[in-house]
Structures are given as C-alpha cells and as structure tokens.
PDB file of N, CA and C in Angstrom:
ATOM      1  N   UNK A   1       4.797   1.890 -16.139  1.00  0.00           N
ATOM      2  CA  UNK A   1       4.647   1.100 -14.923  1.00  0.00           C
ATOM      3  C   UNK A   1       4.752   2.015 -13.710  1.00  0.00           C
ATOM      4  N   UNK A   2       4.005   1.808 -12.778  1.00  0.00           N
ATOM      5  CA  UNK A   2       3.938   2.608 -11.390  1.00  0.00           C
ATOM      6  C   UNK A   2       5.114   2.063 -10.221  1.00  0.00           C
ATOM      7  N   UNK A   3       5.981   2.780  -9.815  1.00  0.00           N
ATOM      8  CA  UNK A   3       7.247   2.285  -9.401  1.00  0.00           C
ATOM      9  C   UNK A   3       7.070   3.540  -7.649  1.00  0.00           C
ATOM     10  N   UNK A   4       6.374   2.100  -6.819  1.00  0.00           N
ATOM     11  CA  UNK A   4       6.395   2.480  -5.440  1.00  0.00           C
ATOM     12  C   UNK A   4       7.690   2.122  -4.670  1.00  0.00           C
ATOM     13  N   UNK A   5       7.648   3.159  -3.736  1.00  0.00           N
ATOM     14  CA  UNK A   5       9.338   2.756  -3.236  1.00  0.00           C
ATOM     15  C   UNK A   5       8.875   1.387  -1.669  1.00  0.00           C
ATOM     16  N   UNK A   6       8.477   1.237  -1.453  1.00  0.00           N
ATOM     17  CA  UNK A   6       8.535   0.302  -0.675  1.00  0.00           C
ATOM     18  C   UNK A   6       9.251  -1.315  -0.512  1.00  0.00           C
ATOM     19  N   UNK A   7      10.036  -1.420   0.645  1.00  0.00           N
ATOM     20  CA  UNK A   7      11.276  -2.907   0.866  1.00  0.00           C
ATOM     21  C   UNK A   7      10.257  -3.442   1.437  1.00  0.00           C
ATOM     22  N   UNK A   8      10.895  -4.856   1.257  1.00  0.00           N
ATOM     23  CA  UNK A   8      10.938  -6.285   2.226  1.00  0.00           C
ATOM     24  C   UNK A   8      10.516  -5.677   3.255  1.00  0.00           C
ATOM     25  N   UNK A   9       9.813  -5.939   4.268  1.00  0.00           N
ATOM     26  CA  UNK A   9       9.462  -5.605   5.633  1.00  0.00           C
ATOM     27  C   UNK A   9       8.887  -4.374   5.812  1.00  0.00           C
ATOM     28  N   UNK A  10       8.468  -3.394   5.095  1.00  0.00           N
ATOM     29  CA  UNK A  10       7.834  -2.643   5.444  1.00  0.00           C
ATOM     30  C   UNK A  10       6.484  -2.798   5.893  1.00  0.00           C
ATOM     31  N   UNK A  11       6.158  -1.968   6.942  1.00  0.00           N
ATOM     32  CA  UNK A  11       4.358  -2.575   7.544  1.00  0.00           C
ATOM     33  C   UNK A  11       3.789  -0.400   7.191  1.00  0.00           C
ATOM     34  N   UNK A  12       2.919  -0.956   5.938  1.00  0.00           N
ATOM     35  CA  UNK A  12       2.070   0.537   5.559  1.00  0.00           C
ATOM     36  C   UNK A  12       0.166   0.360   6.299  1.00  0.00           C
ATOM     37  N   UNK A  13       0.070   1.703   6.767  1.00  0.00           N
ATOM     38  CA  UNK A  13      -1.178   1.471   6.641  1.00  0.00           C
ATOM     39  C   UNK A  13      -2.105   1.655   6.043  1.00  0.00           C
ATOM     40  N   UNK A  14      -3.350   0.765   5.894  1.00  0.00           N
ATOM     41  CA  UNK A  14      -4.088   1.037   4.581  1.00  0.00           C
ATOM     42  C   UNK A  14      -4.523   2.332   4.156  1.00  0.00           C
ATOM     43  N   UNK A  15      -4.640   3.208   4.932  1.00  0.00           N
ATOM     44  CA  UNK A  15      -4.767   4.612   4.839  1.00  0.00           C
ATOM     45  C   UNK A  15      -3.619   5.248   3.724  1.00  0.00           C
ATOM     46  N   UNK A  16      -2.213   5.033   4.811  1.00  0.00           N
ATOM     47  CA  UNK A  16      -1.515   5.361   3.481  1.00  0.00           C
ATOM     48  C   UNK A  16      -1.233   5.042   2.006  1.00  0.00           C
ATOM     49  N   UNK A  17      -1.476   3.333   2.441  1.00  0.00           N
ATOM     50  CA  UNK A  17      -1.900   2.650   0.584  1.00  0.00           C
ATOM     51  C   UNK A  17      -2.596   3.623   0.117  1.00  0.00           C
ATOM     52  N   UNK A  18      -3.644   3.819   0.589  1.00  0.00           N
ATOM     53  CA  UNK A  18      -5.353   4.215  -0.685  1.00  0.00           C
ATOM     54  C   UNK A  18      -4.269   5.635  -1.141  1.00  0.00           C
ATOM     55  N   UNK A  19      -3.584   6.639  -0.032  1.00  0.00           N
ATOM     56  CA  UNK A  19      -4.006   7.705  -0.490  1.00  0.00           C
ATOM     57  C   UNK A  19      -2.186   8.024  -1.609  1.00  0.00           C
ATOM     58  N   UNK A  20      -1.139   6.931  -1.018  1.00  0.00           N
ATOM     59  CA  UNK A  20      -0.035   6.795  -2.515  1.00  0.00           C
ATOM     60  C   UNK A  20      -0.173   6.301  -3.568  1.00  0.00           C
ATOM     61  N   UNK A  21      -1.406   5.295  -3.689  1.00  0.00           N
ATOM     62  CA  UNK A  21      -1.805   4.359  -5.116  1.00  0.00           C
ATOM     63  C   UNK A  21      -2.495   5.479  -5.528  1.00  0.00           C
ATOM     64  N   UNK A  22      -3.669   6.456  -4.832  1.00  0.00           N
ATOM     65  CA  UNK A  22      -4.279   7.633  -5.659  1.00  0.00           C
ATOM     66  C   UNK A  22      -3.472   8.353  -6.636  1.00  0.00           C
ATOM     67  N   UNK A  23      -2.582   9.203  -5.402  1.00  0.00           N
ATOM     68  CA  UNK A  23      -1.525  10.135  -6.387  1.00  0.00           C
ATOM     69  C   UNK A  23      -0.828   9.764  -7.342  1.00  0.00           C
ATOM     70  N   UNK A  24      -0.556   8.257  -7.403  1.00  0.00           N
ATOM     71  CA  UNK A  24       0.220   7.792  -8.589  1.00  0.00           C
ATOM     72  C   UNK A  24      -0.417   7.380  -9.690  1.00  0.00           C
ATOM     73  N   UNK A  25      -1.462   6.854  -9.096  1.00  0.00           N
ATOM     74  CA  UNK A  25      -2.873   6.715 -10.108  1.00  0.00           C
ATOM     75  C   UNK A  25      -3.307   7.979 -11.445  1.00  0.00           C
ATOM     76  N   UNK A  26      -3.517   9.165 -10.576  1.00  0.00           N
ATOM     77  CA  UNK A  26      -3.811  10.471 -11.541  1.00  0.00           C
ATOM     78  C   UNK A  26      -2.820  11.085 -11.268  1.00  0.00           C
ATOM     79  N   UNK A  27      -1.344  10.798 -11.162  1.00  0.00           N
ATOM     80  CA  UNK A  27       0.013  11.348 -11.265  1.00  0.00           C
ATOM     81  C   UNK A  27       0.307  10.382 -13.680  1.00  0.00           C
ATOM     82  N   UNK A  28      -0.155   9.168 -13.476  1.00  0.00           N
ATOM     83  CA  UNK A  28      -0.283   8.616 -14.579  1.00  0.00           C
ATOM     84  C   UNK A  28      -1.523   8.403 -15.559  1.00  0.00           C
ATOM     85  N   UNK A  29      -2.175   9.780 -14.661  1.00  0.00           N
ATOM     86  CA  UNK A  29      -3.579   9.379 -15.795  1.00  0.00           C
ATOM     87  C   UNK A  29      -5.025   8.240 -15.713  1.00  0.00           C
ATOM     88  N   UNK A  30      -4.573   7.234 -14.660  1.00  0.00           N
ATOM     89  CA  UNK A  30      -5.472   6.180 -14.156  1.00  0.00           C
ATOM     90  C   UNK A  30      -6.945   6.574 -13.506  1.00  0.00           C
ATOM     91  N   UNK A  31      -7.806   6.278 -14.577  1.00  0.00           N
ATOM     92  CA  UNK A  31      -8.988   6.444 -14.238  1.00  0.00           C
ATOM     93  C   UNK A  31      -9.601   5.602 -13.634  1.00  0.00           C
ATOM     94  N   UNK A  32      -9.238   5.122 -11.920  1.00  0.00           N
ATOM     95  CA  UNK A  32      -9.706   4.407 -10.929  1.00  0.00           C
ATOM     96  C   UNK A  32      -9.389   4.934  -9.415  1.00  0.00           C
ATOM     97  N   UNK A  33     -10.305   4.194  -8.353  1.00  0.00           N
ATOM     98  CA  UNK A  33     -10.055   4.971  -7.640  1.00  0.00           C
ATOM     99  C   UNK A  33      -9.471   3.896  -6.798  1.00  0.00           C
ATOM    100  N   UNK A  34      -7.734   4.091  -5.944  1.00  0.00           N
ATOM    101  CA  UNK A  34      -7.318   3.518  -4.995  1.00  0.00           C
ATOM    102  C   UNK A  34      -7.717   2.814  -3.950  1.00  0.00           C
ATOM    103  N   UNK A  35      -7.587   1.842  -4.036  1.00  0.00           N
ATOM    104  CA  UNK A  35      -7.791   0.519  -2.857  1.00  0.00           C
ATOM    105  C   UNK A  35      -6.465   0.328  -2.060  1.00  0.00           C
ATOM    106  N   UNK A  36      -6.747   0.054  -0.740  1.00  0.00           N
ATOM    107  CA  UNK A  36      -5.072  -0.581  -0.242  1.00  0.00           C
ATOM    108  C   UNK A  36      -5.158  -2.128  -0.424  1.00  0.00           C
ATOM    109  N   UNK A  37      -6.625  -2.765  -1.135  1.00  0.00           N
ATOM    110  CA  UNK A  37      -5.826  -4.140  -1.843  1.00  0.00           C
ATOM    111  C   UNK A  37      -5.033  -4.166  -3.036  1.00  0.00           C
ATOM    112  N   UNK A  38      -5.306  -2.922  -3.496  1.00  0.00           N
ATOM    113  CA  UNK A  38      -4.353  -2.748  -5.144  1.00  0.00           C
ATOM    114  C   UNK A  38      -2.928  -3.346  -5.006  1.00  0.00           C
ATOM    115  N   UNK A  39      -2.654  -3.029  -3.976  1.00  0.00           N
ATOM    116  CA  UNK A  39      -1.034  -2.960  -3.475  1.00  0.00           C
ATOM    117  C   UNK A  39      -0.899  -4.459  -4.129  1.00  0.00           C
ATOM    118  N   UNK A  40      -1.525  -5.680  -3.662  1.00  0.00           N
ATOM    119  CA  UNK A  40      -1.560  -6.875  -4.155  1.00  0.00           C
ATOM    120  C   UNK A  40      -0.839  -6.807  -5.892  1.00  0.00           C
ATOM    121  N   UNK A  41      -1.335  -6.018  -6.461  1.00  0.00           N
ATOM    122  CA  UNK A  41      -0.832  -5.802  -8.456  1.00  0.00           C
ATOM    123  C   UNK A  41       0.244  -5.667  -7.862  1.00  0.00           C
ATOM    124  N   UNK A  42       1.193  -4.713  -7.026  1.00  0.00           N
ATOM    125  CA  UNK A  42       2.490  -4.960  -7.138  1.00  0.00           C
ATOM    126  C   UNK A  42       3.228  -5.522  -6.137  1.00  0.00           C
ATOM    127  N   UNK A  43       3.006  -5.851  -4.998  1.00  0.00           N
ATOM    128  CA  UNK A  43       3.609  -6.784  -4.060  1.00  0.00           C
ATOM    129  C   UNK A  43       3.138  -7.755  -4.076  1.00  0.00           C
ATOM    130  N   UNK A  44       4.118  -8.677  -2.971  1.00  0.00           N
ATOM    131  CA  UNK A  44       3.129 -10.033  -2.690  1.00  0.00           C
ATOM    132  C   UNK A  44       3.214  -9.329  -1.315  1.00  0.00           C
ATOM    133  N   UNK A  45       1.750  -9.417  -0.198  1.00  0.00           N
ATOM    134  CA  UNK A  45       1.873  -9.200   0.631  1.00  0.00           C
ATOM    135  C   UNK A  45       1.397 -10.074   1.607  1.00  0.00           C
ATOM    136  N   UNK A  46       1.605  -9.290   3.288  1.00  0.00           N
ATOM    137  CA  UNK A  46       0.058  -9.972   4.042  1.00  0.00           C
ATOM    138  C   UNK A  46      -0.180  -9.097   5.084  1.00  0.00           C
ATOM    139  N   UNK A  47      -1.648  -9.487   5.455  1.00  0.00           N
ATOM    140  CA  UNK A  47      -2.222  -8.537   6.355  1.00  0.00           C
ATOM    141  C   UNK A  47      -1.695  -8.486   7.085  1.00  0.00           C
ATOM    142  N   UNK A  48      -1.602  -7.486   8.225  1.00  0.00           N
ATOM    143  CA  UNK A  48      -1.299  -7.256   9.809  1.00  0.00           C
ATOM    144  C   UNK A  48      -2.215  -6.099  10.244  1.00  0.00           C
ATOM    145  N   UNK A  49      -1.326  -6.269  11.699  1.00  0.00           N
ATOM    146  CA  UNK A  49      -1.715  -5.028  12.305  1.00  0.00           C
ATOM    147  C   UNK A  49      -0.897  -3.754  12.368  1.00  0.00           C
ATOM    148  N   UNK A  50      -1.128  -2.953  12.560  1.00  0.00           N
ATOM    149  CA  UNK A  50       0.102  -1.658  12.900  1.00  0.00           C
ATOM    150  C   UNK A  50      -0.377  -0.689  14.142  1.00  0.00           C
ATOM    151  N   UNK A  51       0.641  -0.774  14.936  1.00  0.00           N
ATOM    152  CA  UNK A  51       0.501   0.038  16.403  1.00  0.00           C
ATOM    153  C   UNK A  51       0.390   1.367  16.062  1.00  0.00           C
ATOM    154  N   UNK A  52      -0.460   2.314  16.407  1.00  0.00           N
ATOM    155  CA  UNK A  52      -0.141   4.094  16.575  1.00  0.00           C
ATOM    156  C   UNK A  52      -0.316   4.660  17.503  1.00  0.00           C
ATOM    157  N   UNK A  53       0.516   4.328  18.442  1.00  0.00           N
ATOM    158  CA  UNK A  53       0.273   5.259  18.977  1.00  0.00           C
ATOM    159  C   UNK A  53      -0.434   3.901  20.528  1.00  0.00           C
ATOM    160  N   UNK A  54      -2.243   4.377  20.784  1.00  0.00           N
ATOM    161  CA  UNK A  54      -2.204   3.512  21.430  1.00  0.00           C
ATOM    162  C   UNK A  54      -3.187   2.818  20.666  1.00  0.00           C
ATOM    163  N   UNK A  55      -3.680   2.648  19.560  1.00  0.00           N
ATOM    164  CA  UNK A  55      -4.362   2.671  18.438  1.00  0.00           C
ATOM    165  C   UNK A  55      -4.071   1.053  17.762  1.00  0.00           C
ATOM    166  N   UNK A  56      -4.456  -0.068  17.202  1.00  0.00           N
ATOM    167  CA  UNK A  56      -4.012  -1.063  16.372  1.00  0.00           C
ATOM    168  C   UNK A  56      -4.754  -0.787  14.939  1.00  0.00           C
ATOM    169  N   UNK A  57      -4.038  -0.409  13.785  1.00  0.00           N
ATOM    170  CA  UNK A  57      -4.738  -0.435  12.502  1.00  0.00           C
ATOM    171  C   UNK A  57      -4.560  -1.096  11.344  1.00  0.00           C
ATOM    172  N   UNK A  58      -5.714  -1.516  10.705  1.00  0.00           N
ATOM    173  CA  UNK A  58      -4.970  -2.665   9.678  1.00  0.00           C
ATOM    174  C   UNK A  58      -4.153  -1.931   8.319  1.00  0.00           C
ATOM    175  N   UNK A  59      -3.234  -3.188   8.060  1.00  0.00           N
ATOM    176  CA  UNK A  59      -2.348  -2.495   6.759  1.00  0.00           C
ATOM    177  C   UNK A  59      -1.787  -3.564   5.994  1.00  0.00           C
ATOM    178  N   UNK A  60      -0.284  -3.651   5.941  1.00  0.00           N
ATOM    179  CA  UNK A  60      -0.463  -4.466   4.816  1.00  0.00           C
ATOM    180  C   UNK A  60       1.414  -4.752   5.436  1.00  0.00           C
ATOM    181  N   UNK A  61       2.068  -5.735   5.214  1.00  0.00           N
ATOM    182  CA  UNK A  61       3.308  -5.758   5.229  1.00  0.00           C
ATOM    183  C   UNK A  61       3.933  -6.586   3.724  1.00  0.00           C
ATOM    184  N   UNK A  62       4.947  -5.975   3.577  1.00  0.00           N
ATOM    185  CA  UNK A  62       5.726  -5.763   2.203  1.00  0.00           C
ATOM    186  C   UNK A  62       6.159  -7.047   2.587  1.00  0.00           C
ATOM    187  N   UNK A  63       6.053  -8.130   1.545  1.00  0.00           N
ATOM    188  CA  UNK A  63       7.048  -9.322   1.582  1.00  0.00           C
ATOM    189  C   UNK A  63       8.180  -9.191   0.450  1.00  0.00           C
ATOM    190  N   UNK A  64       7.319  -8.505  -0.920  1.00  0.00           N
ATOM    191  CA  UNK A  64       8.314  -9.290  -1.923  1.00  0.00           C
ATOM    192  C   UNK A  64       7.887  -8.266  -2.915  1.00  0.00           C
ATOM    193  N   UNK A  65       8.371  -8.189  -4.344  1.00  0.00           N
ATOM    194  CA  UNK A  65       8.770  -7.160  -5.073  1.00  0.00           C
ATOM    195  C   UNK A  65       7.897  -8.841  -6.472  1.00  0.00           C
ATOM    196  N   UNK A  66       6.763  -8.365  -6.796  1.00  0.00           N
ATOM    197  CA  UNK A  66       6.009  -9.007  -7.596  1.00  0.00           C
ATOM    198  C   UNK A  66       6.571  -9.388  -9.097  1.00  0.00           C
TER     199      UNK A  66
END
C-alpha cells in the first residue's frame, strides 16, 4: 500500500500531487502515470484554490484518511 503523509486540512497543489503520486508510483513499481485526481484512491477530498504568491492555483484539500 502507498502511505502518503498528508493530515486533515492540508491544501496540496495539483502540481505537487502529480509529481509525489509519480515517485511513489515507480518508487513501488506502478506502471502508470500520476494524476492529482489519483489522490481521490486515497483521500476523500475537495477542490480549491491555493494562493502563491500573487498567483491562485488549483489543488486539492485533505479532508479525511479513506
């Protein structure tokens, strides 16, 4: 099983989804290529936005541990 460290309330952006589901992906051998909807297989989530800066980008916020 793929064991991401992410809590309750965390807000990731989809950028960083695609590119931690990758490494863990062919860290275990997974012959697919990372989505930041994957995250869905192990959270329950929901969309948002995330500020950078002066920037708004979409991502994903952590509700719950699936």
């Amino acid at each position: 099983m793929i064991k991401l460290n992410y809590q309750t309330g965390d807000r990731v952006t989809n950028k960083e989804l695609k590119a931690t589901l990758q490494s863990l992906y062919d860290e275990h051998g997974i012959k697919e290529k990372a989505k930041a909807t994957h995250i869905t297989r192990y959270y329950k989530v929901k969309k948002c936005k995330i500020r950078l800066g002066d920037k708004r980008v979409d991502g994903y916020e952590i509700m719950s541990v699936i």
